[in-house]
N, C-alpha and C. Protein backbone atom coordinates (compact mmCIF):
# COMPACT_ATOMS: atom_id res chain seq x y z
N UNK A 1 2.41 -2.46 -10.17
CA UNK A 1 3.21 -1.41 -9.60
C UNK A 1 3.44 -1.73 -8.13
N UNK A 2 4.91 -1.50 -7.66
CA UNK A 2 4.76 -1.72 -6.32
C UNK A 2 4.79 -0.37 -5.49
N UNK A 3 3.74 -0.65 -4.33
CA UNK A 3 3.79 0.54 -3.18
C UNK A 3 3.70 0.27 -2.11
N UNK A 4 3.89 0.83 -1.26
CA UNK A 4 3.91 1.13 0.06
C UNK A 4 2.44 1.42 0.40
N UNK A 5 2.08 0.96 1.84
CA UNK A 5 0.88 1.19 2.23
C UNK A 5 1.64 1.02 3.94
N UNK A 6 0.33 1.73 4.65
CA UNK A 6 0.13 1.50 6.60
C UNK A 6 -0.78 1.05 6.71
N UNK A 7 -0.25 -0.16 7.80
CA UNK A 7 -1.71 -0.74 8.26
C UNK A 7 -1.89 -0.39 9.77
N UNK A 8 -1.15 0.72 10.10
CA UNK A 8 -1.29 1.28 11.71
C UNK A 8 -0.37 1.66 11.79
N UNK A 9 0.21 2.78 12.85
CA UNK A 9 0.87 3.92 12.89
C UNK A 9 2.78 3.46 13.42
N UNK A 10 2.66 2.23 12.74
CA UNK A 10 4.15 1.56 13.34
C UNK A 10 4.53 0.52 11.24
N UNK A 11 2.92 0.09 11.29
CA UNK A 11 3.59 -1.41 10.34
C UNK A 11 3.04 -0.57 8.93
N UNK A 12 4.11 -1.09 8.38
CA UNK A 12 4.05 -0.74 6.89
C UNK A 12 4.03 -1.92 6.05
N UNK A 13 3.46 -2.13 4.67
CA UNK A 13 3.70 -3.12 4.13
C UNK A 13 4.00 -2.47 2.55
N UNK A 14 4.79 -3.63 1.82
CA UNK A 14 5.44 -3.16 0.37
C UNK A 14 5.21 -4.54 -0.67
N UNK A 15 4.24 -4.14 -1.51
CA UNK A 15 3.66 -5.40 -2.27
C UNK A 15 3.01 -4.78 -3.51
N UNK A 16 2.51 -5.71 -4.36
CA UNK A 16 2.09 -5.14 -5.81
C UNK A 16 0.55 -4.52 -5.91
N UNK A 17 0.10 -3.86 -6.39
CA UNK A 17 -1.51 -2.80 -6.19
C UNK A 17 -2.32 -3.68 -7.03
N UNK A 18 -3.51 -4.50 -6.18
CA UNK A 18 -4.46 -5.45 -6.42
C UNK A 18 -5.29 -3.83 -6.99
N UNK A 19 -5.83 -3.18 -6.34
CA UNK A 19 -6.68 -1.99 -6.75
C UNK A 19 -6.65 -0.71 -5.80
N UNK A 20 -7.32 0.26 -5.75
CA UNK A 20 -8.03 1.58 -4.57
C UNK A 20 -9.56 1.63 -4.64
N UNK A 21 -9.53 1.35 -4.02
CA UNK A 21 -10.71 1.26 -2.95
C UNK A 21 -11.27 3.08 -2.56
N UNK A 22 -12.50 2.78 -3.03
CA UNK A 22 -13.43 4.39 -3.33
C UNK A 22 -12.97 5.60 -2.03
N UNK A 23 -12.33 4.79 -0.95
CA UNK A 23 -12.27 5.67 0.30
C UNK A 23 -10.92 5.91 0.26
N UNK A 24 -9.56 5.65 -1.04
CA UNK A 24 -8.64 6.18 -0.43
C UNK A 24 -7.74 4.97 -0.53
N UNK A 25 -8.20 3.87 0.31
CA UNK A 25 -6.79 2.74 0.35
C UNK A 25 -6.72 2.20 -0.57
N UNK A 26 -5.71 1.44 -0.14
CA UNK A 26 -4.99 0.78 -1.43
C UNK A 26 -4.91 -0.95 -1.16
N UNK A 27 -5.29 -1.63 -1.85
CA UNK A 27 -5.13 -3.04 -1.99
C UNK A 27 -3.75 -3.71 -2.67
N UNK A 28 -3.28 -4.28 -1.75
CA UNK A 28 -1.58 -4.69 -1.74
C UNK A 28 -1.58 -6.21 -2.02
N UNK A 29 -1.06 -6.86 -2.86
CA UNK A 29 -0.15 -8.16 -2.24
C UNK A 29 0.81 -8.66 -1.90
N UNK A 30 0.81 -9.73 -1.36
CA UNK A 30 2.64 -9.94 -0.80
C UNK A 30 2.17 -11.38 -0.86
N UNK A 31 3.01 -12.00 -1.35
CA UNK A 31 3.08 -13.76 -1.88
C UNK A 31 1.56 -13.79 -1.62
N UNK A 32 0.74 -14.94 -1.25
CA UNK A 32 -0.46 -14.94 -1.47
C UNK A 32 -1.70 -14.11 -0.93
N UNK A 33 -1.43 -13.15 0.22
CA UNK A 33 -2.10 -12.56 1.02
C UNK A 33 -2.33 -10.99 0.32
N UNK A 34 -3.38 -10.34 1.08
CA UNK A 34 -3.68 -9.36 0.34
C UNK A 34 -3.90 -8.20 1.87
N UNK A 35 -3.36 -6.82 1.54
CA UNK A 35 -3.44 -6.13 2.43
C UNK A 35 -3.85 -4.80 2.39
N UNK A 36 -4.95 -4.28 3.58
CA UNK A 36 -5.78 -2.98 2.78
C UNK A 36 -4.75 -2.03 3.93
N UNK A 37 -4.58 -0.57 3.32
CA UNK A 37 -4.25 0.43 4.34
C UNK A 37 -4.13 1.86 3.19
N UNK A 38 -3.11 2.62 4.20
CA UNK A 38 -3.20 4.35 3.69
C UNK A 38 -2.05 3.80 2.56
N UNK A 39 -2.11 4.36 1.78
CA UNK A 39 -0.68 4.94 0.61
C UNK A 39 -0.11 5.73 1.33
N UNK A 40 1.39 5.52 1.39
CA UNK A 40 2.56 6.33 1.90
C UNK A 40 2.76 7.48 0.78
N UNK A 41 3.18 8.57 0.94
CA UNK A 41 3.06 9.63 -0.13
C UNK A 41 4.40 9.01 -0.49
N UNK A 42 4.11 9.22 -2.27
CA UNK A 42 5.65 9.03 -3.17
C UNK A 42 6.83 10.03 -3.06
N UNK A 43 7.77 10.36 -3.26
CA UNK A 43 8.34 11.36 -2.95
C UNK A 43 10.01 10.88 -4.56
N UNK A 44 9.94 11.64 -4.77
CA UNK A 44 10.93 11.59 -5.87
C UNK A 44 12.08 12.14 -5.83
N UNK A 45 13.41 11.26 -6.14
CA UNK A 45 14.53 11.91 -5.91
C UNK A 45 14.83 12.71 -6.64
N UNK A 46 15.90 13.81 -6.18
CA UNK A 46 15.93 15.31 -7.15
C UNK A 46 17.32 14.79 -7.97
C-alpha cells in the first residue's frame, strides 16, 4: 500500500508500508531506502 508519512514539519515522503511500528509510525520505502515518520491522515474524496 502506498502512504504518505513526515519526517519533520516541512519533508514528507510517499513510498510502499514496510510495517507500524508499536509507537505510531510508519515504515516506508522508496527504491532501496527505508523511511520512519508520522502517517499523514487519509482523507477521502466525496
Amino acid at each position: 500500500m502506498l502512504r504518505t508519512i513526515t519526517l519533520g514539519s516541512c519533508v514528507s515522503v510517499q513510498g510502499i508500508v514496510v510495517k507500524q511500528l508499536a509507537d505510531g509510525k510508519l515504515v516506508v520505502r522508496v527504491d532501496e531506502r527505508n523511511f520512519v515518520g508520522h502517517p499523514v491522515a487519509q482523507v477521502r474524496a466525496s
